[in-house]
PDB file of N, CA and C in Angstrom:
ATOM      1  N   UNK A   1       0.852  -1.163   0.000  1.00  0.00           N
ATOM      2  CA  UNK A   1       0.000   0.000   0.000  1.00  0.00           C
ATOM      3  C   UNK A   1       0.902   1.232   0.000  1.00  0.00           C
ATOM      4  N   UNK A   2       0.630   2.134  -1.241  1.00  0.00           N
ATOM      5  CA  UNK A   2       1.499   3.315  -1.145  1.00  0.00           C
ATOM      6  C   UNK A   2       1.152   4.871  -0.070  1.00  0.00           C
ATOM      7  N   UNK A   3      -0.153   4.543   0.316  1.00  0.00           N
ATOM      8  CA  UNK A   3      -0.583   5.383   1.313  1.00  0.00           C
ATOM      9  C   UNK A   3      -0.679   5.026   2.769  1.00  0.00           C
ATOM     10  N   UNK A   4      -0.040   4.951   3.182  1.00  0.00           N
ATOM     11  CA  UNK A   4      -0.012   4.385   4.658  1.00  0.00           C
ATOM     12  C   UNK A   4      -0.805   5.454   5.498  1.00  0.00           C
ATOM     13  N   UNK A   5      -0.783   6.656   5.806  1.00  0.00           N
ATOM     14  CA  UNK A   5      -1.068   7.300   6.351  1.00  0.00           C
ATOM     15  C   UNK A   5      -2.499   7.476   5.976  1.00  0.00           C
ATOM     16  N   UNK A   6      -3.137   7.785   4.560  1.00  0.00           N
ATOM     17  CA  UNK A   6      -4.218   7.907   4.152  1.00  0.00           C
ATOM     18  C   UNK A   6      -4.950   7.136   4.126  1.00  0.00           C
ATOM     19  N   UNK A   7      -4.615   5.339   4.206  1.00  0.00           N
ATOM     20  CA  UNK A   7      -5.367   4.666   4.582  1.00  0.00           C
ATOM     21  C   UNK A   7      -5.927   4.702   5.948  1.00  0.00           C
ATOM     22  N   UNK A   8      -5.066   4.532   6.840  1.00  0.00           N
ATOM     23  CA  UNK A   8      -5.198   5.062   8.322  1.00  0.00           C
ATOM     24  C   UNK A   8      -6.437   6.193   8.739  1.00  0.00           C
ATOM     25  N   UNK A   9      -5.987   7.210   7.946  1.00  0.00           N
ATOM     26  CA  UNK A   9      -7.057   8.522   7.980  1.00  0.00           C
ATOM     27  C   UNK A   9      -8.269   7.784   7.350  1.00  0.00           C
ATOM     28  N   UNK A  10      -8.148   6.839   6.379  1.00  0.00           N
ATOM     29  CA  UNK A  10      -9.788   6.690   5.960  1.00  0.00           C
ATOM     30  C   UNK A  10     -10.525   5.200   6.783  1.00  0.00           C
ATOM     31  N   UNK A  11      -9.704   4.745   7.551  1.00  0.00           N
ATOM     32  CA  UNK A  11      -9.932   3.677   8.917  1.00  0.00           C
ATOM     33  C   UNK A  11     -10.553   4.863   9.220  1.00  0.00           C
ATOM     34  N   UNK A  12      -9.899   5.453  10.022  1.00  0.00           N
ATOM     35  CA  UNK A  12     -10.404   6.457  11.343  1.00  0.00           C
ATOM     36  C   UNK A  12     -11.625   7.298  11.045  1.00  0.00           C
ATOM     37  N   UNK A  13     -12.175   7.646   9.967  1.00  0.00           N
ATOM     38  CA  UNK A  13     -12.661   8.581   9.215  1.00  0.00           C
ATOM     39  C   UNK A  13     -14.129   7.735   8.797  1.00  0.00           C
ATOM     40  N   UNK A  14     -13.772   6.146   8.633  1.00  0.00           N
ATOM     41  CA  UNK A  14     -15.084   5.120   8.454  1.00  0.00           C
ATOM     42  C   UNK A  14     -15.600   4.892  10.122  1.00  0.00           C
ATOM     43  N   UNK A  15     -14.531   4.488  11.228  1.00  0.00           N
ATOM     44  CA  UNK A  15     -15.057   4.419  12.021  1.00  0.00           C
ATOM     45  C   UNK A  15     -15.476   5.255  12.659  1.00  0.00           C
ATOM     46  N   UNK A  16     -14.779   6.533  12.777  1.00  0.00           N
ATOM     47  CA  UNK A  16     -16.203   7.492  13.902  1.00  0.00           C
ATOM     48  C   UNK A  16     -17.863   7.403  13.048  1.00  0.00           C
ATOM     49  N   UNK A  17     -17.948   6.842  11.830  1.00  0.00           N
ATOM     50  CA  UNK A  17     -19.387   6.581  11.329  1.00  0.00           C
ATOM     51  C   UNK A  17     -19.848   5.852  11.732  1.00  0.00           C
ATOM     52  N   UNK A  18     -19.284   4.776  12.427  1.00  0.00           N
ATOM     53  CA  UNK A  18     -20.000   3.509  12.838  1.00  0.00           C
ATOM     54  C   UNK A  18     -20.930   3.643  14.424  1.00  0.00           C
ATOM     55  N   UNK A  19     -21.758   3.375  14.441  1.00  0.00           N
ATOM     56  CA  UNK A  19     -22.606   3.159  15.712  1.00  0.00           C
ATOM     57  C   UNK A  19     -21.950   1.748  16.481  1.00  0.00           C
ATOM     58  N   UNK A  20     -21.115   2.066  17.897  1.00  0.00           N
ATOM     59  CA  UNK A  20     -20.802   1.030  18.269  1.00  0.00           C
ATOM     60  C   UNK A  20     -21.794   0.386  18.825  1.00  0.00           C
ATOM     61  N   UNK A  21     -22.688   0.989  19.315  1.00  0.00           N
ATOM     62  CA  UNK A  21     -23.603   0.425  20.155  1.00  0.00           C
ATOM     63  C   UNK A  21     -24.501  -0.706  19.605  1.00  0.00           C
ATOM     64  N   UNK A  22     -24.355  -0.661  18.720  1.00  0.00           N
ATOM     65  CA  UNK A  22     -24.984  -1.856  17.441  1.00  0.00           C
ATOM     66  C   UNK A  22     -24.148  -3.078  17.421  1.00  0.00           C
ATOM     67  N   UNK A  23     -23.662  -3.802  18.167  1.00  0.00           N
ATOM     68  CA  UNK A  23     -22.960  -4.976  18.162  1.00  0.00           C
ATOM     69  C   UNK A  23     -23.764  -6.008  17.733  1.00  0.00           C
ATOM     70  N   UNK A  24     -23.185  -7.408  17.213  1.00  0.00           N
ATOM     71  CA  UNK A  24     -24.205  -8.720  17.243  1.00  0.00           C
ATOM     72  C   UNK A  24     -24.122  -8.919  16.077  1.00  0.00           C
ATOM     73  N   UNK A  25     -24.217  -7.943  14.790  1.00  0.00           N
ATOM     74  CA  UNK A  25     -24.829  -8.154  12.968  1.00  0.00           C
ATOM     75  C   UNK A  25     -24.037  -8.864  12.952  1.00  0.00           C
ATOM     76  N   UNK A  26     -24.132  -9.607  12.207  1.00  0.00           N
ATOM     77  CA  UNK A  26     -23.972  -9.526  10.958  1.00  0.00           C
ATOM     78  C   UNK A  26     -23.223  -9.321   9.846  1.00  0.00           C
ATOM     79  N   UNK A  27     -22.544  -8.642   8.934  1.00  0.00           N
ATOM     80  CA  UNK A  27     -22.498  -8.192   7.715  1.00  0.00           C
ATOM     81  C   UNK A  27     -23.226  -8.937   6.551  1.00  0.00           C
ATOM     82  N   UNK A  28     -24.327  -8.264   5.701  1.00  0.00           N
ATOM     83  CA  UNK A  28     -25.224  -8.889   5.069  1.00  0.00           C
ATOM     84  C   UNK A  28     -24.391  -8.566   3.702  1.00  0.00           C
ATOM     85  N   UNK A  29     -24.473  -9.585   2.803  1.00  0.00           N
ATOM     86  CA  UNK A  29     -23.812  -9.678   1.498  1.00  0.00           C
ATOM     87  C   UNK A  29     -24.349  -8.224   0.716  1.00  0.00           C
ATOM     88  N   UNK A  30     -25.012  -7.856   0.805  1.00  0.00           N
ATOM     89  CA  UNK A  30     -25.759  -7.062  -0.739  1.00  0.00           C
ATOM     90  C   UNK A  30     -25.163  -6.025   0.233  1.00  0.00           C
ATOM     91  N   UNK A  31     -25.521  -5.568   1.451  1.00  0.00           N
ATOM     92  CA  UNK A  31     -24.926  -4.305   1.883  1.00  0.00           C
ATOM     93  C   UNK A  31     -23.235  -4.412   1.812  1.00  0.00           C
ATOM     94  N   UNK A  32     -22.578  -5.144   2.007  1.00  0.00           N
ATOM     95  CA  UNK A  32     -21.351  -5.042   1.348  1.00  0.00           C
ATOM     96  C   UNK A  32     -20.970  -4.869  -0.134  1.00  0.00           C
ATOM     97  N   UNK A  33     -21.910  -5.058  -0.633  1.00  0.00           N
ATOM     98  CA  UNK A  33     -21.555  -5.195  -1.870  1.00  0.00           C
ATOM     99  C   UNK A  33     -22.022  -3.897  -1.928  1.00  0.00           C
ATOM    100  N   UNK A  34     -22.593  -3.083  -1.923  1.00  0.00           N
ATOM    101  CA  UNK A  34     -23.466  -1.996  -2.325  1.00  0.00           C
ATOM    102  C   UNK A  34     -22.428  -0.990  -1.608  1.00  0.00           C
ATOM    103  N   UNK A  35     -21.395  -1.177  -0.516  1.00  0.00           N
ATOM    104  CA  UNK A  35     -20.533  -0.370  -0.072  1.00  0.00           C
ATOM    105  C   UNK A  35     -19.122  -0.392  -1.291  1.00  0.00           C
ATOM    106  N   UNK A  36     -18.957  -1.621  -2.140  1.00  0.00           N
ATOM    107  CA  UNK A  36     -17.857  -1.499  -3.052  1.00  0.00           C
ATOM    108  C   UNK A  36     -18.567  -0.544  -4.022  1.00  0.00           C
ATOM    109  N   UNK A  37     -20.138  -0.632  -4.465  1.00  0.00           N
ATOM    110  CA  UNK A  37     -20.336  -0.001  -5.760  1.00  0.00           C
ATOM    111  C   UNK A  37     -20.249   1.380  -5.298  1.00  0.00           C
ATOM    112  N   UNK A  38     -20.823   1.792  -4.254  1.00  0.00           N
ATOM    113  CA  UNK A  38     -20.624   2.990  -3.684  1.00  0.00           C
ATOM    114  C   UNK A  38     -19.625   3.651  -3.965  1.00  0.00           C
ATOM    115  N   UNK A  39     -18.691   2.992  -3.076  1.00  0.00           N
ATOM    116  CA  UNK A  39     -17.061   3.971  -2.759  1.00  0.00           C
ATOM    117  C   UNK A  39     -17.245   3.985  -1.129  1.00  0.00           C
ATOM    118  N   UNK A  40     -17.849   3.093  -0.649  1.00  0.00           N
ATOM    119  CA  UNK A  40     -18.287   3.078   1.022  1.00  0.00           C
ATOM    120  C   UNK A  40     -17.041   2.315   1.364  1.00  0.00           C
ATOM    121  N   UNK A  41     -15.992   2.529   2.778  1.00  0.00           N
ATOM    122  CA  UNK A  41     -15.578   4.125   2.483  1.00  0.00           C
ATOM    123  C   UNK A  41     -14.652   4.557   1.870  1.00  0.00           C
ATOM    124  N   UNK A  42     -14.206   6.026   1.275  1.00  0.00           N
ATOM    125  CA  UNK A  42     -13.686   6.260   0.991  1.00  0.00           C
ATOM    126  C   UNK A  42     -12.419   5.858   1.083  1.00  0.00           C
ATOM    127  N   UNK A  43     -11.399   5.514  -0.156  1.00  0.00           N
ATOM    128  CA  UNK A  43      -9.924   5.015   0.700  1.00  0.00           C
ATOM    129  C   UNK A  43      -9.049   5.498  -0.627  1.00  0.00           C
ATOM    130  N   UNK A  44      -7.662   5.945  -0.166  1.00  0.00           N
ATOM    131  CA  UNK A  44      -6.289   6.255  -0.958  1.00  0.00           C
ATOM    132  C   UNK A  44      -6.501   6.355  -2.316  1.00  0.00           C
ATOM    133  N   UNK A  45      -6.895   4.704  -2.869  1.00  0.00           N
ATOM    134  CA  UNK A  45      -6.642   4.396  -4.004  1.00  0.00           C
ATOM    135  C   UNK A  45      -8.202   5.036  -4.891  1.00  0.00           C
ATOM    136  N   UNK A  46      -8.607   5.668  -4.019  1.00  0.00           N
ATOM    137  CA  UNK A  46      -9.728   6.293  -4.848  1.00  0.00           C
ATOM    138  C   UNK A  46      -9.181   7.465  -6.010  1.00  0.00           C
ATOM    139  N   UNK A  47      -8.513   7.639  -5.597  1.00  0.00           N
ATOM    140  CA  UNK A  47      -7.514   9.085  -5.973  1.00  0.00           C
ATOM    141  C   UNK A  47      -6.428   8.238  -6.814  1.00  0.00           C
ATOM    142  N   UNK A  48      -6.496   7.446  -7.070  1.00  0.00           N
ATOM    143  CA  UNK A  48      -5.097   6.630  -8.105  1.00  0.00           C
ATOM    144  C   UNK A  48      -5.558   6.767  -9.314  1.00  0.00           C
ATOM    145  N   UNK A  49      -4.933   6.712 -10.573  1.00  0.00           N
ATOM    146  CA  UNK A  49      -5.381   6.693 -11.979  1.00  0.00           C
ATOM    147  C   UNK A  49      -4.572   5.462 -12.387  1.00  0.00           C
ATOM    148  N   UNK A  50      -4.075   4.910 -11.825  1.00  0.00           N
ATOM    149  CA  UNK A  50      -3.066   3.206 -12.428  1.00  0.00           C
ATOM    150  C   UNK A  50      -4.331   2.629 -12.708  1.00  0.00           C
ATOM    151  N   UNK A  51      -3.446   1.604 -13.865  1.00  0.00           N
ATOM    152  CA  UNK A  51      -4.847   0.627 -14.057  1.00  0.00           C
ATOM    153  C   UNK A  51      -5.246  -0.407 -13.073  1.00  0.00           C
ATOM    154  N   UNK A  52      -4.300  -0.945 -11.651  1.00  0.00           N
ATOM    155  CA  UNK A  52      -5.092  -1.592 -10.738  1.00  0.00           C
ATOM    156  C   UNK A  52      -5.093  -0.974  -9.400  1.00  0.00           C
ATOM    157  N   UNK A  53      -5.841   0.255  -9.617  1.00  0.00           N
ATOM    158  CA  UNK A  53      -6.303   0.954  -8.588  1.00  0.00           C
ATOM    159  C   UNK A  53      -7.566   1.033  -8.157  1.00  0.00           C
ATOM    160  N   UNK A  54      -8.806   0.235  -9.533  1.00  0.00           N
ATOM    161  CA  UNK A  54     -10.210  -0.265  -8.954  1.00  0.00           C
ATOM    162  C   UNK A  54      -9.544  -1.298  -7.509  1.00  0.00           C
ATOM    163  N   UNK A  55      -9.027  -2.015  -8.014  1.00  0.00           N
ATOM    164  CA  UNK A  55      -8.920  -3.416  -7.324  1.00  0.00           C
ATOM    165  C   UNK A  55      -8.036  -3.038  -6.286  1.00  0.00           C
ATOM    166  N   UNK A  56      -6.847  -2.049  -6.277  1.00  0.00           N
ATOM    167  CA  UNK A  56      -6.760  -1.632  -4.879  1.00  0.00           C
ATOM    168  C   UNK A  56      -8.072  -0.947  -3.676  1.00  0.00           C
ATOM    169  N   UNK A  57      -8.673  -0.120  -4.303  1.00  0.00           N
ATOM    170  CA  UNK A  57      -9.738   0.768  -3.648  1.00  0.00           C
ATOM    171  C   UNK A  57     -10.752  -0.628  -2.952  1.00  0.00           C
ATOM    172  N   UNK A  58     -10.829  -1.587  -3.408  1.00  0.00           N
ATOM    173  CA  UNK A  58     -11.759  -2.867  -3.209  1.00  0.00           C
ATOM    174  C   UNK A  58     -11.024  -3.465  -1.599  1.00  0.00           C
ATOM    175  N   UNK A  59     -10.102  -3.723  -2.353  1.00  0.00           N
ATOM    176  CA  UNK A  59      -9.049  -4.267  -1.269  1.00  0.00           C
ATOM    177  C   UNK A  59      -9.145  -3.732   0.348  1.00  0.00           C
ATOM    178  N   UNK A  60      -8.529  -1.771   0.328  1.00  0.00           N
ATOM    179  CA  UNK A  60      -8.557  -0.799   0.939  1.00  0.00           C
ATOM    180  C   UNK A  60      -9.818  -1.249   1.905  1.00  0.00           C
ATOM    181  N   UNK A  61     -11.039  -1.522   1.156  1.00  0.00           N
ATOM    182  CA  UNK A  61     -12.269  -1.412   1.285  1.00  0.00           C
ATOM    183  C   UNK A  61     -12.704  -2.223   2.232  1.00  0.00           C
ATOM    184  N   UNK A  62     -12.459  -3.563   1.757  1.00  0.00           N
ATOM    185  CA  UNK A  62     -12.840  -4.751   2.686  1.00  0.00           C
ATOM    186  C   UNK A  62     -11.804  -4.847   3.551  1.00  0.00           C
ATOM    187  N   UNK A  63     -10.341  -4.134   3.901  1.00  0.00           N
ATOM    188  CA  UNK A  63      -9.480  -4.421   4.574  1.00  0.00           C
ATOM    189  C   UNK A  63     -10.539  -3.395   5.967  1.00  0.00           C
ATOM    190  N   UNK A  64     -10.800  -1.880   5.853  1.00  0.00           N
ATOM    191  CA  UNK A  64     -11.799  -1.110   6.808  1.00  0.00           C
ATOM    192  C   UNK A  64     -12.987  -2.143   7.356  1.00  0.00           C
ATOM    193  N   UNK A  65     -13.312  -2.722   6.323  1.00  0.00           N
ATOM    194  CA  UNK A  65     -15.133  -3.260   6.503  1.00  0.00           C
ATOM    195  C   UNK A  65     -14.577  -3.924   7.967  1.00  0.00           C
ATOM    196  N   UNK A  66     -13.862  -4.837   7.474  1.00  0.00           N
ATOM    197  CA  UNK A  66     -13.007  -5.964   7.970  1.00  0.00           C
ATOM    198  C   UNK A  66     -12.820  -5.332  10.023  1.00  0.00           C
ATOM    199  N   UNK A  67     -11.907  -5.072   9.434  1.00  0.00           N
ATOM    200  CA  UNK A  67     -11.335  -4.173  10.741  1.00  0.00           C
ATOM    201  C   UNK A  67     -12.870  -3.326  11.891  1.00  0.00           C
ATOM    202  N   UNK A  68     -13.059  -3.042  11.188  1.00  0.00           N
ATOM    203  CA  UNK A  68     -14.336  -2.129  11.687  1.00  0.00           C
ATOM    204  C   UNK A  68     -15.515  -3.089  12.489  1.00  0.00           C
ATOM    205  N   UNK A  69     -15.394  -3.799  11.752  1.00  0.00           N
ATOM    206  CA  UNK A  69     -16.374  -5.402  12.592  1.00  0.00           C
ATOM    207  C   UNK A  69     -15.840  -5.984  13.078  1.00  0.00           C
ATOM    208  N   UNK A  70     -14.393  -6.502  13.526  1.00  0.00           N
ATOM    209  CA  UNK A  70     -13.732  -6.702  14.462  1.00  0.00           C
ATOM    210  C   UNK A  70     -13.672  -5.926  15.742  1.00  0.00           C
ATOM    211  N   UNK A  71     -13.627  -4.640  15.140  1.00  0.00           N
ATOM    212  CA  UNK A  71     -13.363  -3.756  16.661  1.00  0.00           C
ATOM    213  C   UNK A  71     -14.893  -3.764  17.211  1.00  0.00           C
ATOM    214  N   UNK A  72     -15.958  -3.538  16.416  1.00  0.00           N
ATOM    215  CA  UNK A  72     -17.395  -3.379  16.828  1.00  0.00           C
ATOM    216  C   UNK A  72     -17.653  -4.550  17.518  1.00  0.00           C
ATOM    217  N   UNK A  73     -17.353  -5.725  17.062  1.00  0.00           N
ATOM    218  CA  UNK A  73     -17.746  -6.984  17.677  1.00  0.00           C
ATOM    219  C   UNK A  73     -16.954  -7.507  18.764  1.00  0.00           C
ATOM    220  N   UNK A  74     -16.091  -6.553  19.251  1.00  0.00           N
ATOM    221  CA  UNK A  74     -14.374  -7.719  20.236  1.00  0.00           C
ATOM    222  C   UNK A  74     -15.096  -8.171  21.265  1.00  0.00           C
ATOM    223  N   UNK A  75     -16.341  -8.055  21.773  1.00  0.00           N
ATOM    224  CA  UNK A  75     -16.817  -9.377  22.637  1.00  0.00           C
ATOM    225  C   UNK A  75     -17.868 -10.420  22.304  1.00  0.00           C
ATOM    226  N   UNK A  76     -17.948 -10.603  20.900  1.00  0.00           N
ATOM    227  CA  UNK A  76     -18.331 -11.549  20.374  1.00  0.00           C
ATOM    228  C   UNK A  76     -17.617 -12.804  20.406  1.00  0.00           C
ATOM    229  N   UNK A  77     -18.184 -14.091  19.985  1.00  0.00           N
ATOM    230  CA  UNK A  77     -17.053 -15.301  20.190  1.00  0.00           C
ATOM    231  C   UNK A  77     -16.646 -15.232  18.892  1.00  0.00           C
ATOM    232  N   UNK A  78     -15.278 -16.049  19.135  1.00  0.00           N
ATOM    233  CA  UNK A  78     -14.741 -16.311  17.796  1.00  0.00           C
ATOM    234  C   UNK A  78     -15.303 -16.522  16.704  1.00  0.00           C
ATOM    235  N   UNK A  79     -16.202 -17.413  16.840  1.00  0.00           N
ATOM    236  CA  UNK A  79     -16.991 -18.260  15.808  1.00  0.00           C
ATOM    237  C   UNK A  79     -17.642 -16.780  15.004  1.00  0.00           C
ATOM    238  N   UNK A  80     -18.347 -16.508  15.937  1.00  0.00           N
ATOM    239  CA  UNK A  80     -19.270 -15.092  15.555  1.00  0.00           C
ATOM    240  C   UNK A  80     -18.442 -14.475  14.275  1.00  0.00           C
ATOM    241  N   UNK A  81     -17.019 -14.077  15.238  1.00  0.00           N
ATOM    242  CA  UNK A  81     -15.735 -12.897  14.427  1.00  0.00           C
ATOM    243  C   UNK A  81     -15.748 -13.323  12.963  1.00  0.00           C
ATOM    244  N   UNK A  82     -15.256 -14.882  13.268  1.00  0.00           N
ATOM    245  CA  UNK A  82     -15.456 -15.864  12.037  1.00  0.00           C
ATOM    246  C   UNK A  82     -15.952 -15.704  11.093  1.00  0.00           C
ATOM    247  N   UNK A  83     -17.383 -15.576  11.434  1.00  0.00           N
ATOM    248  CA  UNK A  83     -18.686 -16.103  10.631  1.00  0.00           C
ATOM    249  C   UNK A  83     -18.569 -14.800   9.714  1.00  0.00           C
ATOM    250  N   UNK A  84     -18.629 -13.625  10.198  1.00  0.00           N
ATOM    251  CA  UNK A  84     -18.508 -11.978   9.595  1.00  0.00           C
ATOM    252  C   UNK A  84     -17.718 -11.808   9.021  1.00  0.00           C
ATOM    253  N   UNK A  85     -16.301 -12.254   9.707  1.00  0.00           N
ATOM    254  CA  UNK A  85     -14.856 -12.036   8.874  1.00  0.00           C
ATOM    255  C   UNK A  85     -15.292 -13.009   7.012  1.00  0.00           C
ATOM    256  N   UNK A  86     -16.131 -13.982   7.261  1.00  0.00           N
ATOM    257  CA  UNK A  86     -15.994 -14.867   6.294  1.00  0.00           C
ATOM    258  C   UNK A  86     -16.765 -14.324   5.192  1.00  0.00           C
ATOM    259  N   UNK A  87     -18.206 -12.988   5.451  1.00  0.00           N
ATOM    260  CA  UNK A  87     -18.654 -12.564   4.672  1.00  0.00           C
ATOM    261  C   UNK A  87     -17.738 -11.822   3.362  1.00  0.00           C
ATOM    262  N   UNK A  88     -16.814 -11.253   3.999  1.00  0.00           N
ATOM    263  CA  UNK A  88     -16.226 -10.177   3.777  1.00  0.00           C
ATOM    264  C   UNK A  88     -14.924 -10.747   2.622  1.00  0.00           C
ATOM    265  N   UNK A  89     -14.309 -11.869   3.382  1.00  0.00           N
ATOM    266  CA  UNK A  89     -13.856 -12.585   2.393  1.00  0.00           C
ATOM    267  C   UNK A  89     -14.666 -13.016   0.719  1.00  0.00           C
ATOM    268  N   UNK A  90     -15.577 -13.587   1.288  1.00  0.00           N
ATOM    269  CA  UNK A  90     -16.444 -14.120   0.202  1.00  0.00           C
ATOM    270  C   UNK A  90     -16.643 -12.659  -1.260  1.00  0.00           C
ATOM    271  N   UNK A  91     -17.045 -11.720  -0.021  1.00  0.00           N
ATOM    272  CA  UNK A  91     -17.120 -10.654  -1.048  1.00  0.00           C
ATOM    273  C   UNK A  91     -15.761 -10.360  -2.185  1.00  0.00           C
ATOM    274  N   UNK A  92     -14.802 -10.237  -1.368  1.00  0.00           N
ATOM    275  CA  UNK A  92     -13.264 -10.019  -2.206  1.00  0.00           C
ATOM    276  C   UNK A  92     -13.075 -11.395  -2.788  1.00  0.00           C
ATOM    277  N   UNK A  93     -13.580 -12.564  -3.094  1.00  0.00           N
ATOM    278  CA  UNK A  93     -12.969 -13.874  -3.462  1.00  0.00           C
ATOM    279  C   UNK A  93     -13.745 -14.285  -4.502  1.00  0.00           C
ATOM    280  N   UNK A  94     -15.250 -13.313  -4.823  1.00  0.00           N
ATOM    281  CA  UNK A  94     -15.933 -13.845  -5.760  1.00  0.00           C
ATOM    282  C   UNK A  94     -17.044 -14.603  -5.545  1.00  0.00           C
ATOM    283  N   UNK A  95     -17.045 -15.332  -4.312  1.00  0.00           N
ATOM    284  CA  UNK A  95     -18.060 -16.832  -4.317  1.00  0.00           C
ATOM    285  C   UNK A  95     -19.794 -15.774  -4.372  1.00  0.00           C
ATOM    286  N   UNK A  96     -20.549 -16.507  -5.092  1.00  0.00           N
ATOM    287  CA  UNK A  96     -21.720 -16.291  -5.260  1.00  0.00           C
ATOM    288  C   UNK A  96     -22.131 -15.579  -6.211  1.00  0.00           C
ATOM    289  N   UNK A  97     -21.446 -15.486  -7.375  1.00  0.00           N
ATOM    290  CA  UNK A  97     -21.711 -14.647  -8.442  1.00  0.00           C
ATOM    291  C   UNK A  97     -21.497 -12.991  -8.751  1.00  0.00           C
ATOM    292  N   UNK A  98     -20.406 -13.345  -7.469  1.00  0.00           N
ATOM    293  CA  UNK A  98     -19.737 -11.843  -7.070  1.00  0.00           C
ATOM    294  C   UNK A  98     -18.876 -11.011  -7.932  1.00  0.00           C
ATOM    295  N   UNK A  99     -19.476 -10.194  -8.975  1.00  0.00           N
ATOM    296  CA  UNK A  99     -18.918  -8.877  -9.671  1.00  0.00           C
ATOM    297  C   UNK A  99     -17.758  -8.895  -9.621  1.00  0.00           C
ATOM    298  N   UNK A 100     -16.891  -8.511  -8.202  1.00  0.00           N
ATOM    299  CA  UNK A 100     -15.806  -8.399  -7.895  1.00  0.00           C
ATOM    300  C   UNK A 100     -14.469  -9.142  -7.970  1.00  0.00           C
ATOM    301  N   UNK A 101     -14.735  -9.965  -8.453  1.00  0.00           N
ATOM    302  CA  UNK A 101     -14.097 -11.336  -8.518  1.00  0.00           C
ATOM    303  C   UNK A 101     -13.353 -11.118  -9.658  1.00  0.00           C
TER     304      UNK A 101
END
């Protein structure tokens, strides 16, 4: 990642959006997905003109989602962390007829 710092700023910048108080979800497939078509959130490689800077900004993307439901969830059980972490994968890996892939 050539922005270290700007990724950071757009961590910090997704999470004061987040409602912690909302623990327990989830991450539902279509709302993830609807955060890549978006630009949900904003990250570095939004601002790149290289030709694999879609697929960085994706990356960027689910690396926040990622992170962000970890910290929201840290007294959830593993399994739980798991189960969410695994949406998120799925999204970046393609399975289900996933665009992104």
């Amino acid at each position: 990642m050539k922005d270290t710092e700007g990724f950071i700023r757009a961590y910090h910048d997704f999470r004061e959006s987040v409602d912690f108080e909302r623990c327990g979800l989830l991450p539902e497939l279509d709302n993830l997905i609807w955060c890549m078509l978006m630009g949900v959130p904003s990250v570095p490689a939004d601002e790149d003109i290289s030709a694999d800077a879609a697929m960085a900004a994706i990356d960027q993307r689910v690396a926040i989602l990622k992170a962000v439901f970890v910290e929201v969830n840290k007294n959830q059980t593993d399994a739980f962390l798991d189960q969410g972490l695994n949406q998120t994968v799925r999204l970046r890996c393609g399975e289900e007829g996933n665009i992104f892939a």
